[in-house]
Protein backbone atom coordinates (compact mmCIF):
# COMPACT_ATOMS: atom_id res chain seq x y z
CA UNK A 1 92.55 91.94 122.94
CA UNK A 2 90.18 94.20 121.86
CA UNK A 3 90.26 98.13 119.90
CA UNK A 4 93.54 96.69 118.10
CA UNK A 5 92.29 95.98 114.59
CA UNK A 6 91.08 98.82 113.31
CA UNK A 7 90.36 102.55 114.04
CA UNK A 8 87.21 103.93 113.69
CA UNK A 9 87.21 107.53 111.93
CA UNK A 10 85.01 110.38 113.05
CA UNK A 11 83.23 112.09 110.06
CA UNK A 12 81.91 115.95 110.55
CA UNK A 13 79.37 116.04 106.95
CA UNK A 14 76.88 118.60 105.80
CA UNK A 15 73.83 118.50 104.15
CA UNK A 16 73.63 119.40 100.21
CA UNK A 17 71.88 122.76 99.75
CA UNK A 18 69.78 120.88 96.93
CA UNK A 19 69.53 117.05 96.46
CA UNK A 20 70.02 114.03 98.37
CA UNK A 21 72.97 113.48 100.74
CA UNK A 22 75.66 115.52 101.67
CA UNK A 23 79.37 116.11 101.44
CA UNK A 24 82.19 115.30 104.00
CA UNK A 25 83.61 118.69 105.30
CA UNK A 26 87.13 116.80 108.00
CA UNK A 27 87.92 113.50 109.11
CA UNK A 28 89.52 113.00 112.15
CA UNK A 29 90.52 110.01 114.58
CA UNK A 30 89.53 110.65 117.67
CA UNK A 31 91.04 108.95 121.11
CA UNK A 32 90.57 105.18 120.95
CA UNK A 33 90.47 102.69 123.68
CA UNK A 34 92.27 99.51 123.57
CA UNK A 35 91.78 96.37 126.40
CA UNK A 36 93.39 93.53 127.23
CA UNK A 37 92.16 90.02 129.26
CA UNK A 38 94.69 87.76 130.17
CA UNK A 39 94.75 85.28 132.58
CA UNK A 40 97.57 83.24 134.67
CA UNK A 41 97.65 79.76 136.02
CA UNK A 42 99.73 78.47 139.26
CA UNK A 43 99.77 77.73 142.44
CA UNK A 44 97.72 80.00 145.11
CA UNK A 45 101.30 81.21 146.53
CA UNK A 46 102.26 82.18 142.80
CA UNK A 47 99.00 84.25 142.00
CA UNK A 48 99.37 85.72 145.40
CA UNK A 49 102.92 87.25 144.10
CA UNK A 50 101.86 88.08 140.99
CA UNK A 51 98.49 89.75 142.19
CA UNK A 52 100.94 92.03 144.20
CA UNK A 53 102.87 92.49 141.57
CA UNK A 54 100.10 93.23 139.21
CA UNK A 55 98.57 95.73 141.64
CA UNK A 56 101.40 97.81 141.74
CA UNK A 57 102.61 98.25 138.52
CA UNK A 58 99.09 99.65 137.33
CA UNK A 59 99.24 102.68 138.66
CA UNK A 60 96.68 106.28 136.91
CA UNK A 61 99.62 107.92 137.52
CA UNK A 62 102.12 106.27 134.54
CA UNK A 63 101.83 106.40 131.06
CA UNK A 64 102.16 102.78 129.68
CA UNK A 65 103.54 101.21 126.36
CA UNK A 66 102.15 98.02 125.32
CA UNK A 67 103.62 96.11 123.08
CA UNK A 68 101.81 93.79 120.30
CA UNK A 69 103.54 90.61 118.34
CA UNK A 70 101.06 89.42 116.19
CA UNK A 71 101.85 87.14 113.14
CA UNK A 72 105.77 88.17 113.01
CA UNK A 73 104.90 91.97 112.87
CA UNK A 74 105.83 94.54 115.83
CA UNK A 75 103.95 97.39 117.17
CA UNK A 76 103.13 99.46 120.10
CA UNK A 77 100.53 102.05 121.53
CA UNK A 78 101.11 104.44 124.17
CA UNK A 79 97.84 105.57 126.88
CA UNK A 80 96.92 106.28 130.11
CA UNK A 81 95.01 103.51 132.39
CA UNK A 82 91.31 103.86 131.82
CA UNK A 83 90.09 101.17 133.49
CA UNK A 84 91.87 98.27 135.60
CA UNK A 85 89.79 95.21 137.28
CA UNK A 86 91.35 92.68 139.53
CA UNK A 87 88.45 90.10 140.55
CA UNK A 88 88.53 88.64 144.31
CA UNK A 89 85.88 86.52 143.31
CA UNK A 90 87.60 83.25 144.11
CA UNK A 91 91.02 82.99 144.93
CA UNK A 92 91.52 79.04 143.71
CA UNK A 93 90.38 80.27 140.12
CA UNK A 94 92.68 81.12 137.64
CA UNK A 95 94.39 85.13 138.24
CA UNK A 96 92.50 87.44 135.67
CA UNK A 97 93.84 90.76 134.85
CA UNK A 98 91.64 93.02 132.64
CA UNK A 99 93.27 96.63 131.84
CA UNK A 100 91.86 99.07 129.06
CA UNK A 101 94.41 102.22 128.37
CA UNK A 102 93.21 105.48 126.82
CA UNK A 103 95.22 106.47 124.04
CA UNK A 104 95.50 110.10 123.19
CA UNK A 105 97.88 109.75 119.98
CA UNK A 106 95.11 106.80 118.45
CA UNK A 107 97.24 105.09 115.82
CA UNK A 108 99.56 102.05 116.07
CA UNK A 109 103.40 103.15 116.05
CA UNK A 110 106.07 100.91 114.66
CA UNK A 111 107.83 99.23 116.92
CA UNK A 112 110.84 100.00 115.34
CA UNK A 113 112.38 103.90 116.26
CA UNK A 114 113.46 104.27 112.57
CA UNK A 115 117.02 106.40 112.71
CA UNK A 116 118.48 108.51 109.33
CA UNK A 117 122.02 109.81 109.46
CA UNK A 118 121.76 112.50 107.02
CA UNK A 119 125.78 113.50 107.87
CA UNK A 120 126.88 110.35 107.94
CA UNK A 121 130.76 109.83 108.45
CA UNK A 122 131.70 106.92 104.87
CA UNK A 123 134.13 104.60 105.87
CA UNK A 124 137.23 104.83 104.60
CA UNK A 125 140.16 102.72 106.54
CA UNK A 126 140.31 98.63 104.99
CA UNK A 127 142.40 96.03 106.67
CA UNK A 128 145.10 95.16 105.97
CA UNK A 129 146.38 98.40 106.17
CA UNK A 130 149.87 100.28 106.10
CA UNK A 131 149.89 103.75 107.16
CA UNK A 132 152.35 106.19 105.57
CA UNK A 133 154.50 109.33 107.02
CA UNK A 134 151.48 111.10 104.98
CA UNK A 135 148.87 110.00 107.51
CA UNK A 136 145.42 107.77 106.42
CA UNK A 137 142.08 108.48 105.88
CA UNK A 138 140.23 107.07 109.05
CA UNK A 139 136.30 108.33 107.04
CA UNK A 140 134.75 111.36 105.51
CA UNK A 141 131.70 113.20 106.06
CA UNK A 142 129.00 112.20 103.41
CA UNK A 143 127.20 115.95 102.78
CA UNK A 144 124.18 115.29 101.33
CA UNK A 145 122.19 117.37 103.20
CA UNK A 146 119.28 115.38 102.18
CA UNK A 147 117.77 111.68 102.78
CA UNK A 148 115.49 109.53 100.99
CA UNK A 149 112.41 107.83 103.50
CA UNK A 150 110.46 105.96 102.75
CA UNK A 151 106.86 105.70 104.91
CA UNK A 152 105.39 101.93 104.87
CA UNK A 153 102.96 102.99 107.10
CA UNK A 154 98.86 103.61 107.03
CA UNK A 155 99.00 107.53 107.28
CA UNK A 156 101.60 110.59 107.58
CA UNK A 157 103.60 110.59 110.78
CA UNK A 158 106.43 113.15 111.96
CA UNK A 159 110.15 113.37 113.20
CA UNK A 160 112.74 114.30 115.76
CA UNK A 161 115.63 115.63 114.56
CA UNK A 162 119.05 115.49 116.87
CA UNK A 163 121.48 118.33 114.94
CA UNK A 164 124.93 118.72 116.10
CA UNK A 165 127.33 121.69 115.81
CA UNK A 166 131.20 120.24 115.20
CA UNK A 167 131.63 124.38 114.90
CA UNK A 168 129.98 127.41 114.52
CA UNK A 169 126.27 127.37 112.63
CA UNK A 170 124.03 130.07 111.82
CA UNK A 171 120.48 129.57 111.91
CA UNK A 172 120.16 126.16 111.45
CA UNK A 173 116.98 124.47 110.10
CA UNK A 174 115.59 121.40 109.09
CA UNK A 175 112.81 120.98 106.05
CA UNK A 176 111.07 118.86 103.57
CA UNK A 177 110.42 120.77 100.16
CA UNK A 178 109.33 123.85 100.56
CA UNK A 179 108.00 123.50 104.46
CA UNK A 180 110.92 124.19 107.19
CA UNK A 181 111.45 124.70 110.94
CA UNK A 182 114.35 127.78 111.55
CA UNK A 183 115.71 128.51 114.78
CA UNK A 184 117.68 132.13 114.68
CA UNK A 185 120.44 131.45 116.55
CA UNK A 186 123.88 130.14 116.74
CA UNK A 187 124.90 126.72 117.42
CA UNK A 188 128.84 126.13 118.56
CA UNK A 189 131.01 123.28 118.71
CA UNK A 190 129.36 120.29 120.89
CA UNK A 191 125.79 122.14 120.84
CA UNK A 192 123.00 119.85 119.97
CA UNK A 193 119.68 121.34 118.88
CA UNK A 194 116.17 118.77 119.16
CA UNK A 195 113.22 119.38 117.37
CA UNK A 196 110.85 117.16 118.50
CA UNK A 197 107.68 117.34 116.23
CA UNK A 198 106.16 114.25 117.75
CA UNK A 199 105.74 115.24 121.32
CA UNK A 200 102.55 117.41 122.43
CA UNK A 201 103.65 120.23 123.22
CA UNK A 202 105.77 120.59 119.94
CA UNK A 203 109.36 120.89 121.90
CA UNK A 204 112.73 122.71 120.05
CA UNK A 205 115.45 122.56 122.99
CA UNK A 206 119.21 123.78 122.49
CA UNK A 207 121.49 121.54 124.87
CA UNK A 208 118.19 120.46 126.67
CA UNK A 209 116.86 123.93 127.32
CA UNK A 210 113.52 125.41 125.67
CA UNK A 211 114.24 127.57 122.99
CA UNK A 212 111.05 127.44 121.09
CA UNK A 213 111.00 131.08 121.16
CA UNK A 214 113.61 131.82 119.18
CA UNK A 215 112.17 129.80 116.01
CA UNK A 216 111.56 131.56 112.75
CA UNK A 217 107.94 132.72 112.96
CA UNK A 218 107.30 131.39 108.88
CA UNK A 219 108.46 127.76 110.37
CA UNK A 220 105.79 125.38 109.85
CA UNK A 221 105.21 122.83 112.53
CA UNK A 222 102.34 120.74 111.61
CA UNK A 223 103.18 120.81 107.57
CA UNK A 224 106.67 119.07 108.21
CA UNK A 225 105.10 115.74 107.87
CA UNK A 226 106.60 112.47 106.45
CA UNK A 227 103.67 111.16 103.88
CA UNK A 228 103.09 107.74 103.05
CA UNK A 229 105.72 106.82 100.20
CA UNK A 230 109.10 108.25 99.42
CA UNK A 231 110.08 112.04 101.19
CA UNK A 232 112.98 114.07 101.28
CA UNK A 233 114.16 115.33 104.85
CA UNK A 234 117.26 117.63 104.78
CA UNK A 235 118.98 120.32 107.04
CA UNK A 236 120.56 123.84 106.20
CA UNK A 237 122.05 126.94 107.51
CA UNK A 238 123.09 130.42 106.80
CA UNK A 239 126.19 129.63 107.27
CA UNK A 240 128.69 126.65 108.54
CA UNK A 241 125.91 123.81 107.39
CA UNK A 242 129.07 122.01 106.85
CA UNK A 243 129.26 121.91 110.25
CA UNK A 244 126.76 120.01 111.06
CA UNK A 245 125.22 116.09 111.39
CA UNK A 246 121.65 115.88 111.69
CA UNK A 247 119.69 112.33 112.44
CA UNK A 248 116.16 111.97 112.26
CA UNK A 249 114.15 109.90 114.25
CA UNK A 250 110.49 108.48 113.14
CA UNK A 251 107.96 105.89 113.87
CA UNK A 252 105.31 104.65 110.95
CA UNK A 253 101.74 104.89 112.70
CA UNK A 254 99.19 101.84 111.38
CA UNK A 255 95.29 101.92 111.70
CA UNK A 256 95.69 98.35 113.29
CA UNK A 257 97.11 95.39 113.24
């Protein structure tokens, strides 16, 4: 494997206006390439199927996931093929595959789709149990409205956020400290609003349906980040935020392995 142990950042400096050196004005990570060699051993009839097999499945049309174990620890990297080889050199040599993918998004994502239920219905029903004329309590919501994560991660990463309407909600938004993303509208029973933060495009969708239009123009997209280290995510409304459950969904991005 090669371009998984590290990622090279991209420094944009100036030159002092007196003295030696200069200063650092960004840093950025630009689009890294990653590659993979592997080879496979059988019989001629076995690398025949799997040489078909192979040349299918890499396609420049799909976006691939690869997936890394190394030393107990999980993670995966999402790209476009880049470059694919297939040699024909001799067919009773072992089957070598080389493939390097192009990844747009450059850091290493936790395997792991880390899920918070900031609603979250408490338990509240213990066996053995007797239940009364009076009825028993099956669970409760647990309104906090706000969740502790924590980041393990390299660098910052963001969210998507599933909120659901058990009844009527006015303008429903989700925010950490003082940064927030509004939409002015009106969820009802059984809506479901996404904010997906991750995705490029940005996508908010009511029910599945764009409705990035209707979001609060002082939301801030790019400022509701997750930092490395302990954050608060919570959810809100004008009114009827006791209506709601909101989960948010996030990966921790790694410079490598």
């Amino acid at each position: 494997m090669d371009g998984f142990d590290y990622i090279e950042p991209s420094y944009t400096t100036q030159d002092n206006a007196f003295g030696n050196g200069s200063r650092v004005m960004s840093v950025r990570i630009p689009t890294k390439e990653r590659s993979v060699k592997a080879i496979f051993k059988g019989t001629l009839e076995q690398k025949s199927h799997e040489r078909e097999a192979l040349r299918c499945f890499f396609n420049y049309s799909h976006l691939f996931d690869v997936i890394i174990e190394y030393m107990g620890e999980k993670k995966y990297c999402q790209g476009r093929l880049y470059a694919y080889s297939l040699p024909t050199s001799n067919i009773y040599r072992d089957l070598e595959l080389n493939f390097t993918i192009l990844c747009t998004q450059p850091l290493l994502l936790s395997y792991n789709d880390y899920a918070k239920n900031i609603a979250q219905i408490e338990g509240g029903l213990q066996f053995n149990v007797e239940i009364t004329s009076k009825g028993v309590e099956f669970g409760t919501f647990s309104f906090a409205r706000e969740v502790k994560i924590e980041n393990k991660g390299d660098t910052e990463t963001y969210c998507r956020a599933i909120i659901e309407a058990y009844g009527d909600v006015e303008n429903p938004k989700l925010f950490n400290k003082d940064k927030y993303v509004r939409l002015i509208d009106t969820l009802h029973k059984g809506d479901k609003l996404e904010i997906d933060l991750v995705s490029k495009p940005i996508k908010i969708r009511k029910n599945g349906v764009n409705c990035i239009g209707k979001v609060d123009r002082t939301s801030s997209f790019n400022d509701l980040v997750i930092d490395v280290g302990q954050n608060t995510i919570g959810y809100g409304a004008d009114t009827g935020d006791t209506n709601l459950s909101c989960t948010v969904y996030y990966n921790e991005r790694y410079l490598g392995l």
